[in-house]
N, C-alpha and C. Protein backbone atom coordinates (compact mmCIF):
# COMPACT_ATOMS: atom_id res chain seq x y z
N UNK A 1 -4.20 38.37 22.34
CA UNK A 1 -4.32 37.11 21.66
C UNK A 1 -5.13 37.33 20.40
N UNK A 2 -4.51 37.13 19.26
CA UNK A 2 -5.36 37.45 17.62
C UNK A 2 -5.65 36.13 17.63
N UNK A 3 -6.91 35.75 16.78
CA UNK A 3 -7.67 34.96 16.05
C UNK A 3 -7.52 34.68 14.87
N UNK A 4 -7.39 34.08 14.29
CA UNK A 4 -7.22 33.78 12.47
C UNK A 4 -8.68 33.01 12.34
N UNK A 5 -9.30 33.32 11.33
CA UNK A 5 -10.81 33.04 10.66
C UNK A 5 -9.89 32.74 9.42
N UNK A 6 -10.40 31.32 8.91
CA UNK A 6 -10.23 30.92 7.62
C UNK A 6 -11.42 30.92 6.79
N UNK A 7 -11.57 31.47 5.87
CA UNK A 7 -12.43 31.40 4.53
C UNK A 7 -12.34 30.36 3.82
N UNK A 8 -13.19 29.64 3.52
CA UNK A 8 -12.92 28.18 2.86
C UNK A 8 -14.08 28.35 1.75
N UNK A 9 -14.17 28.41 0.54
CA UNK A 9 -14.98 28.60 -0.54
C UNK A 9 -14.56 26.90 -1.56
N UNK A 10 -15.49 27.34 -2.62
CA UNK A 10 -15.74 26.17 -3.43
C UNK A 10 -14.19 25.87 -4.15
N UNK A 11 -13.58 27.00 -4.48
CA UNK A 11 -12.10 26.18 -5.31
C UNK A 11 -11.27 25.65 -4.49
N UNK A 12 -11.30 25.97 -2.72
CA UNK A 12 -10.47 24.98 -1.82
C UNK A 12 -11.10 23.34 -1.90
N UNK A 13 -12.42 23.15 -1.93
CA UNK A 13 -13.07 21.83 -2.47
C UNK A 13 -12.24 21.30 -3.25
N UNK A 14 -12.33 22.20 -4.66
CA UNK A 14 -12.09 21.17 -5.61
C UNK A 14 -10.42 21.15 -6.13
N UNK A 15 -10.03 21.32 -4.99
CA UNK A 15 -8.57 21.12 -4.93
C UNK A 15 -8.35 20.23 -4.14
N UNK A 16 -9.05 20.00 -3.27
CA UNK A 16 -8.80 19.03 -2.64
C UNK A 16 -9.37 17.05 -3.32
N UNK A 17 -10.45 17.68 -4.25
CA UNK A 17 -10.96 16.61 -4.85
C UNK A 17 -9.83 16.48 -5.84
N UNK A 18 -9.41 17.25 -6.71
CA UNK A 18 -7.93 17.21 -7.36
C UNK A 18 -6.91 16.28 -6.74
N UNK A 19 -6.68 16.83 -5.34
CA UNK A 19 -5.28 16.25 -4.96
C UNK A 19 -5.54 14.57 -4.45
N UNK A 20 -7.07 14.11 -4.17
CA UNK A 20 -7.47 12.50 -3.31
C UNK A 20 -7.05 12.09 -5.49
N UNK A 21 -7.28 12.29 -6.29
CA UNK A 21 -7.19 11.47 -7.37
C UNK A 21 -5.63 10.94 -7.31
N UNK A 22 -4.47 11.37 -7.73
CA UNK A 22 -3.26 10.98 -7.67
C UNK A 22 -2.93 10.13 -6.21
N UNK A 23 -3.26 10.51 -5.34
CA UNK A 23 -3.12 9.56 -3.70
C UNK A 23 -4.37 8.22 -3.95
N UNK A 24 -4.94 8.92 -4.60
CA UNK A 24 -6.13 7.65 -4.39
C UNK A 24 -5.43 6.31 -5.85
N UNK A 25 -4.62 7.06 -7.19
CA UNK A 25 -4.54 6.03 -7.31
C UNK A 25 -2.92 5.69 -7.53
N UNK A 26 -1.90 6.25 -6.80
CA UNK A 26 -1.22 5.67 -6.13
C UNK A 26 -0.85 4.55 -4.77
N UNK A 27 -2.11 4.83 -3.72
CA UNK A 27 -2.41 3.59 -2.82
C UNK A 27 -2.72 2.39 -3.45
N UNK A 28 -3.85 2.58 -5.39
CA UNK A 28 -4.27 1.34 -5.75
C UNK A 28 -3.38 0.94 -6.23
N UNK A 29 -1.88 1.48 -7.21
CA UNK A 29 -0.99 1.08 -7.50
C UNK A 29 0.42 0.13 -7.04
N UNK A 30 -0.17 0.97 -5.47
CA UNK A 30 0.94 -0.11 -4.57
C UNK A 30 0.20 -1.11 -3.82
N UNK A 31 -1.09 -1.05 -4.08
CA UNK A 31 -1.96 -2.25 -3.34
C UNK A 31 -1.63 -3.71 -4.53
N UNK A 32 -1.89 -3.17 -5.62
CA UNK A 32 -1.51 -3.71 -6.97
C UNK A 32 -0.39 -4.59 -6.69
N UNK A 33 0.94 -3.75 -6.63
CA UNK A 33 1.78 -4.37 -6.48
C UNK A 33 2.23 -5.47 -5.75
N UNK A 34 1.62 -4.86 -4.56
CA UNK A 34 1.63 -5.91 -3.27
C UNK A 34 0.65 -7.51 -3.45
N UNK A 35 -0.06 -7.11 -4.05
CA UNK A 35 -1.34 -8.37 -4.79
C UNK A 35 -0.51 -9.22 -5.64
N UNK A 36 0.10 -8.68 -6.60
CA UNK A 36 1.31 -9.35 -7.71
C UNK A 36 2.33 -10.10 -7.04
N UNK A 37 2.81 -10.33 -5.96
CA UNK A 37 4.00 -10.38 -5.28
C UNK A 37 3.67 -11.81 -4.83
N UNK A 38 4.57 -13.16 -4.93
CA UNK A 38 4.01 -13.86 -4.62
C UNK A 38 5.60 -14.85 -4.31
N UNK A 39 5.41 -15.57 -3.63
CA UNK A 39 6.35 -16.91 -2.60
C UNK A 39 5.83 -18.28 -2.72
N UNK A 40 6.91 -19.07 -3.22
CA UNK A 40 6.51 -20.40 -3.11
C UNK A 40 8.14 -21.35 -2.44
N UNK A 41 7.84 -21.99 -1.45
CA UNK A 41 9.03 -22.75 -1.15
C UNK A 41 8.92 -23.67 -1.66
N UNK A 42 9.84 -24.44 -2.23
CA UNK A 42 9.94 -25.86 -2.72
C UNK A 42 10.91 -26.72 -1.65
N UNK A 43 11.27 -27.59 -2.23
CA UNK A 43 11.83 -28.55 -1.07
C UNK A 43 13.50 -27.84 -1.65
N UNK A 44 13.79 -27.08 -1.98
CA UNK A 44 15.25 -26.68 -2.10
C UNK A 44 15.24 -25.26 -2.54
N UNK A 45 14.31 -24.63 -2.62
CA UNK A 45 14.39 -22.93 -2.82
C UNK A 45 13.67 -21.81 -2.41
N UNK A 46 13.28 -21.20 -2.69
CA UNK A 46 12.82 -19.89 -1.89
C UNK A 46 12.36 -19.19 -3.91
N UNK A 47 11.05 -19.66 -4.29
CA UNK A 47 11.19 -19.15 -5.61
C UNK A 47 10.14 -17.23 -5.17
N UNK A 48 10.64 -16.12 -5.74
CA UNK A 48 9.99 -15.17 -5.66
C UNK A 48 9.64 -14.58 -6.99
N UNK A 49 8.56 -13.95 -6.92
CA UNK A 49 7.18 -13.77 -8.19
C UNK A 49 6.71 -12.66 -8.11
N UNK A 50 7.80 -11.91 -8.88
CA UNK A 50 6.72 -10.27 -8.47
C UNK A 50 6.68 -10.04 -10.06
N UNK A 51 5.36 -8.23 -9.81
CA UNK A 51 5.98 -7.74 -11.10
C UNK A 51 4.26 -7.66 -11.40
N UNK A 52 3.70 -6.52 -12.19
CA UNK A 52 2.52 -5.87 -11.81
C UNK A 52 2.58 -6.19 -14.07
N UNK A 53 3.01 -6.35 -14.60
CA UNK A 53 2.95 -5.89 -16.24
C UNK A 53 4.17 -6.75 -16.44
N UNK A 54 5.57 -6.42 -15.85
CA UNK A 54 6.32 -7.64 -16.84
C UNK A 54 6.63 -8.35 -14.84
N UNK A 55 6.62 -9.54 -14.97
CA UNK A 55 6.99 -11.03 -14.03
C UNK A 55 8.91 -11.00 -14.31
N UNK A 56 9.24 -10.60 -12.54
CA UNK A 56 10.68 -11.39 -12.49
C UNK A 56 10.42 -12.39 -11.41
N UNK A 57 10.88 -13.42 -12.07
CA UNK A 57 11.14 -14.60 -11.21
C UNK A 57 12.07 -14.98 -10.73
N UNK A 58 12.29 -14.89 -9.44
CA UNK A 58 13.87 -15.14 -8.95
C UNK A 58 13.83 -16.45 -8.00
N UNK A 59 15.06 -17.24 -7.58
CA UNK A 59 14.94 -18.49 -7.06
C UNK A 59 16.36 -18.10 -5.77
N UNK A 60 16.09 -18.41 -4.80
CA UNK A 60 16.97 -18.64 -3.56
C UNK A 60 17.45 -19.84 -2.88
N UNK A 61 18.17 -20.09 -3.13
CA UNK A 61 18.64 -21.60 -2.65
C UNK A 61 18.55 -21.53 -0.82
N UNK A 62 17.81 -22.64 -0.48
CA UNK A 62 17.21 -22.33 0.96
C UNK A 62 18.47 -22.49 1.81
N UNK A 63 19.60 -23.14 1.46
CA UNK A 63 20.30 -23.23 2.22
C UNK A 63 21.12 -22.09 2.25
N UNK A 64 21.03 -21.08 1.97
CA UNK A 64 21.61 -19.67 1.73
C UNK A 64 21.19 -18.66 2.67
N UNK A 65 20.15 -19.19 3.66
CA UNK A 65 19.31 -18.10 4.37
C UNK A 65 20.15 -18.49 5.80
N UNK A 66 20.53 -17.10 5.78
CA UNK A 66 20.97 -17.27 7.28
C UNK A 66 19.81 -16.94 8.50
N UNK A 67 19.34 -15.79 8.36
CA UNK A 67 18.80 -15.12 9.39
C UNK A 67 17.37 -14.77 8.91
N UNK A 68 16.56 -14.57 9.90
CA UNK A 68 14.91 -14.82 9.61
C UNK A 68 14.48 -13.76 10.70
N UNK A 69 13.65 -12.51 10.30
CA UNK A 69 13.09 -12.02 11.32
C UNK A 69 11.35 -11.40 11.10
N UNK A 70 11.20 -11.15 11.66
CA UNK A 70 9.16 -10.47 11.17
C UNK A 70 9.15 -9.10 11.44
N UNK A 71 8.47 -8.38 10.87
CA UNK A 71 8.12 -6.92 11.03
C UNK A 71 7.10 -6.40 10.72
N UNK A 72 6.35 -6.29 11.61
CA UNK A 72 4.56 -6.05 11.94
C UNK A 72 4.84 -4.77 12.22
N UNK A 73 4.49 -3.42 11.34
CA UNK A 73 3.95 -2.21 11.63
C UNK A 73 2.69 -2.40 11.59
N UNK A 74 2.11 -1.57 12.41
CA UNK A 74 0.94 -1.02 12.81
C UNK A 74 -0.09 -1.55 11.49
N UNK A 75 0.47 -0.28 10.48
CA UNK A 75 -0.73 -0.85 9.64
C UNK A 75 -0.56 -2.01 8.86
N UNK A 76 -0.27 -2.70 9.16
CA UNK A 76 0.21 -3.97 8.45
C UNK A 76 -1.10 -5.14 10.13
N UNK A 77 -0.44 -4.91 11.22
CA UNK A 77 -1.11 -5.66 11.75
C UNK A 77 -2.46 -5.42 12.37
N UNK A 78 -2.86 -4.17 11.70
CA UNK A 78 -4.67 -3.99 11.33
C UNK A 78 -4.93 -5.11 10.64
N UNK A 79 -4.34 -5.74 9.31
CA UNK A 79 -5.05 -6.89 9.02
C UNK A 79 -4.79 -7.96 8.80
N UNK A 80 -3.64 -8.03 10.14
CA UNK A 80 -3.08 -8.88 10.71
C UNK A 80 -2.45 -9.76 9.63
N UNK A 81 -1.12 -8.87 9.28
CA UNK A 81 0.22 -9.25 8.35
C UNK A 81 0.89 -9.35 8.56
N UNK A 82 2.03 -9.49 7.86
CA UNK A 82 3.89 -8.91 8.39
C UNK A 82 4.12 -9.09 7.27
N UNK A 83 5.66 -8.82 7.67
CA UNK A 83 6.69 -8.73 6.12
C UNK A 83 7.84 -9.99 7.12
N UNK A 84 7.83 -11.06 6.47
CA UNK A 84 9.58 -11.60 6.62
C UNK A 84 10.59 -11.25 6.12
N UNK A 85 11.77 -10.82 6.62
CA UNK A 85 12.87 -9.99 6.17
C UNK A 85 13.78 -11.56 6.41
N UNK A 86 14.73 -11.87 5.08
CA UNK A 86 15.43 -12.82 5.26
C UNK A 86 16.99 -12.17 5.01
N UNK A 87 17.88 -12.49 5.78
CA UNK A 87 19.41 -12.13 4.99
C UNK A 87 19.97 -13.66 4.65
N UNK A 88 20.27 -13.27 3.59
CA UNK A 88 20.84 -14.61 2.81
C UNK A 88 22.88 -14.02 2.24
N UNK A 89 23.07 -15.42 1.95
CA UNK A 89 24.12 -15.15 1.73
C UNK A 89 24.35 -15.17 -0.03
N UNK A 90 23.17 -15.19 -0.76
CA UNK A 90 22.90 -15.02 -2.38
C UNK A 90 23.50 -13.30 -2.68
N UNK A 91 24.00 -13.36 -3.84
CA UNK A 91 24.27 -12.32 -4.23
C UNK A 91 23.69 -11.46 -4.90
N UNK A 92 22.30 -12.05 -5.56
CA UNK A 92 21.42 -11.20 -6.68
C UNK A 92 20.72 -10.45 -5.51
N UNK A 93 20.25 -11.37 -4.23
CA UNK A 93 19.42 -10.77 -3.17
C UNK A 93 19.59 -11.34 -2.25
N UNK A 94 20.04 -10.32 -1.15
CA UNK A 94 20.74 -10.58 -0.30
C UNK A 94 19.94 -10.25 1.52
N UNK A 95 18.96 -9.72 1.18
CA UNK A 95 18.35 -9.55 1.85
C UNK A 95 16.46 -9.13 1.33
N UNK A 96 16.33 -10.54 0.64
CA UNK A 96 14.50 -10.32 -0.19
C UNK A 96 14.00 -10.05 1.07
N UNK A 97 12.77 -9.85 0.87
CA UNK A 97 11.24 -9.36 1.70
C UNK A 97 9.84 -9.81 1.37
N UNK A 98 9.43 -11.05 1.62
CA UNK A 98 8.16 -11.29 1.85
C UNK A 98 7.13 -10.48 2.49
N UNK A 99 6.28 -9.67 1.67
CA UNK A 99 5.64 -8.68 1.61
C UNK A 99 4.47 -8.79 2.16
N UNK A 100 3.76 -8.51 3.18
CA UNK A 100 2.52 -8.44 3.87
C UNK A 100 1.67 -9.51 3.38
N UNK A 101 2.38 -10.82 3.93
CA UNK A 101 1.81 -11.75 4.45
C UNK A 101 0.81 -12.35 5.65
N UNK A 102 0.13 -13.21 5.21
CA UNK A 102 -0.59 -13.91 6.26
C UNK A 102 -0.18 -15.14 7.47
N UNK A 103 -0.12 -14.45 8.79
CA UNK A 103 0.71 -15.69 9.14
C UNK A 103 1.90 -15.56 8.97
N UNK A 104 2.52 -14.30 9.64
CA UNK A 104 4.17 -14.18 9.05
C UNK A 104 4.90 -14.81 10.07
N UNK A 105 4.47 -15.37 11.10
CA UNK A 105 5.37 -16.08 12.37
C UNK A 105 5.35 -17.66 11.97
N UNK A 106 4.58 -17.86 11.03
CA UNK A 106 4.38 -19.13 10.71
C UNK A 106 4.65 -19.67 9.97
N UNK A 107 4.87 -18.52 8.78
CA UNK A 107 5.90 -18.91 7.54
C UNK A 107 7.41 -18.40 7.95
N UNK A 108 6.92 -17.85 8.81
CA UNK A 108 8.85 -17.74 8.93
C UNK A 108 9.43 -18.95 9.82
N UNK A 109 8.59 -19.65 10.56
CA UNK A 109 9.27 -21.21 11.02
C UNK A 109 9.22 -22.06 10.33
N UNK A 110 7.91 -22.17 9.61
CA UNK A 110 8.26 -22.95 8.47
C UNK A 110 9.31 -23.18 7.49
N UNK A 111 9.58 -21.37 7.27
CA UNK A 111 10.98 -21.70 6.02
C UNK A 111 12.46 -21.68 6.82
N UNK A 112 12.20 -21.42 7.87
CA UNK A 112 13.75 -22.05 9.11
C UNK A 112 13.63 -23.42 9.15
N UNK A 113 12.96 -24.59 9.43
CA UNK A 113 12.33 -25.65 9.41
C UNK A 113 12.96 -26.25 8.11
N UNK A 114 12.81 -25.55 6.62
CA UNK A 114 13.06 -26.19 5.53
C UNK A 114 14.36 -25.90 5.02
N UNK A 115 14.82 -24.99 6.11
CA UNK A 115 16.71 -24.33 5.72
C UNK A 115 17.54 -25.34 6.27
N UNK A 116 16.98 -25.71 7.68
CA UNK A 116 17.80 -26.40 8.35
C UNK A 116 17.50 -27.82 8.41
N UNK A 117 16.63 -28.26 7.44
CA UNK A 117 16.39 -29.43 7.19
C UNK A 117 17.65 -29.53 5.55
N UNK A 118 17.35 -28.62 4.57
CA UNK A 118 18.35 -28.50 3.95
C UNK A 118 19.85 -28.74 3.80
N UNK A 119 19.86 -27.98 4.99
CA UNK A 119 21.32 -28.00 5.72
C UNK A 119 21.87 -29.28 6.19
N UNK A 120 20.91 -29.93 6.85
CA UNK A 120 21.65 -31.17 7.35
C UNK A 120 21.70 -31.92 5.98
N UNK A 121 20.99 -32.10 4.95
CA UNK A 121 20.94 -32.69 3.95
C UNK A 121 22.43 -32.74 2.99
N UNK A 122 22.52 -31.83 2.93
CA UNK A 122 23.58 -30.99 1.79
C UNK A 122 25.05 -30.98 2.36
N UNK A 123 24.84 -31.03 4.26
CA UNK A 123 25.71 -30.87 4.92
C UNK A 123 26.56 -29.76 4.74
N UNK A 124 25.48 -28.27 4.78
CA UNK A 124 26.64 -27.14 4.31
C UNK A 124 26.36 -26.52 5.61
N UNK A 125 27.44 -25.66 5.62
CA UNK A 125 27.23 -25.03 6.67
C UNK A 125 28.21 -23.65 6.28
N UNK A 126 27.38 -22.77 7.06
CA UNK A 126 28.11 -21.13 6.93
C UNK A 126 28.91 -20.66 7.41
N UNK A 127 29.85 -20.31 6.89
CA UNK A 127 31.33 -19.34 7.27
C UNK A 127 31.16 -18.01 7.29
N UNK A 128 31.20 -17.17 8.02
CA UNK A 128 31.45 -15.75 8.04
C UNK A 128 32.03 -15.28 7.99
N UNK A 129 32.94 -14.07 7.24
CA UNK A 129 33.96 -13.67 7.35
C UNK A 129 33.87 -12.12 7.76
N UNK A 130 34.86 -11.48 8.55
CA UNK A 130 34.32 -10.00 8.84
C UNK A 130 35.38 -9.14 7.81
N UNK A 131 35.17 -8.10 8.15
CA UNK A 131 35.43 -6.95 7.47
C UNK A 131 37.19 -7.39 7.08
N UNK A 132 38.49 -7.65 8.17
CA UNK A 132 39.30 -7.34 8.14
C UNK A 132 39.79 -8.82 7.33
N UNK A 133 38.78 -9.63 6.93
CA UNK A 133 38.90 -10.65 5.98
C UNK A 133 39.53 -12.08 7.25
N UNK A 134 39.16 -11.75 8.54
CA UNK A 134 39.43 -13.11 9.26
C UNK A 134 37.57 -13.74 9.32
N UNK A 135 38.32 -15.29 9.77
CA UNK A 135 37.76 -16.05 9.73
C UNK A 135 36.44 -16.29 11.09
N UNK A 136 35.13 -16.68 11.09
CA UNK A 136 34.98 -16.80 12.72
C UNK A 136 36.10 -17.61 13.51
N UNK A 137 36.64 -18.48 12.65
CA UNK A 137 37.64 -19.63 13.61
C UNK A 137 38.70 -18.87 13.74
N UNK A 138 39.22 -17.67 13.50
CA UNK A 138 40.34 -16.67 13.79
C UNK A 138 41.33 -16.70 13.10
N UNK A 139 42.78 -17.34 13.29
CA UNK A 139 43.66 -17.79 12.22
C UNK A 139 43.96 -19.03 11.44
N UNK A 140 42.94 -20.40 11.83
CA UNK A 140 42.68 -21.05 11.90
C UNK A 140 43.07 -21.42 10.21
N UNK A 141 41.96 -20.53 9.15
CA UNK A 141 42.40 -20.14 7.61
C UNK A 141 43.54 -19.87 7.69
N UNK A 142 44.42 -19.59 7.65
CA UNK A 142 45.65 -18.92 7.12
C UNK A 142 45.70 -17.58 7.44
């Protein structure tokens, strides 16, 4: 059974102090980002607000959201976050992401709450169509 002895001197240090600068300010860059990122529902949209230097503002018509789910990794629910993942039936974005939020079980009933309050309003309702271009109602379309 051989042994390996590592030698560790002063330029392994300061390589390592080298390499925490780029990680250290790439974490602040995406902390950044995540800080910039911002959600507001109105009584008919889903408006989203990102953007760290130039702001895109995008708007989701609430009645467009089909499906609503939460996704709490680990380090996300250290300080006790999530991300809401929505699939919508919008075409610019089709599946946005509410980004490590507070209370993500709570905004995500809330904005089901304001879809399907929508919905009855507007009286729309969603059609699916699959791959082979039928209808859920089958031949029902043509």
């Amino acid at each position: 059974m051989g042994v390996l002895f590592l030698v560790v001197g002063d330029k392994l240090h300061g390589a390592i102090s080298l390499g925490a600068i780029p990680c250290g300010l790439l974490a602040g860059w995406k902390w950044l980002v995540v800080r910039c990122q911002r959600f507001e529902i109105t009584s008919e949209r889903l408006r989203l607000i990102q953007g760290v230097l130039n702001q895109d503002i995008d708007e989701i018509e609430l009645y467009r959201v089909k499906d609503t789910r939460v996704l709490r990794p680990l380090w996300l629910r250290l300080f006790g976050l999530g991300n809401v993942v929505l699939e919508t039936s919008d075409r610019t974005h089709p599946n946005p992401v509410l980004t490590a939020i507070k209370d993500a079980m709570e905004v995500r009933e809330r904005l089901r709450e304001h879809v399907e309050i929508l919905r009855e309003q507007k009286r729309v309702r969603e059609v699916d169509f699959d791959q082979t271009g039928d209808s859920e109602f089958g031949d029902e379309l043509g």
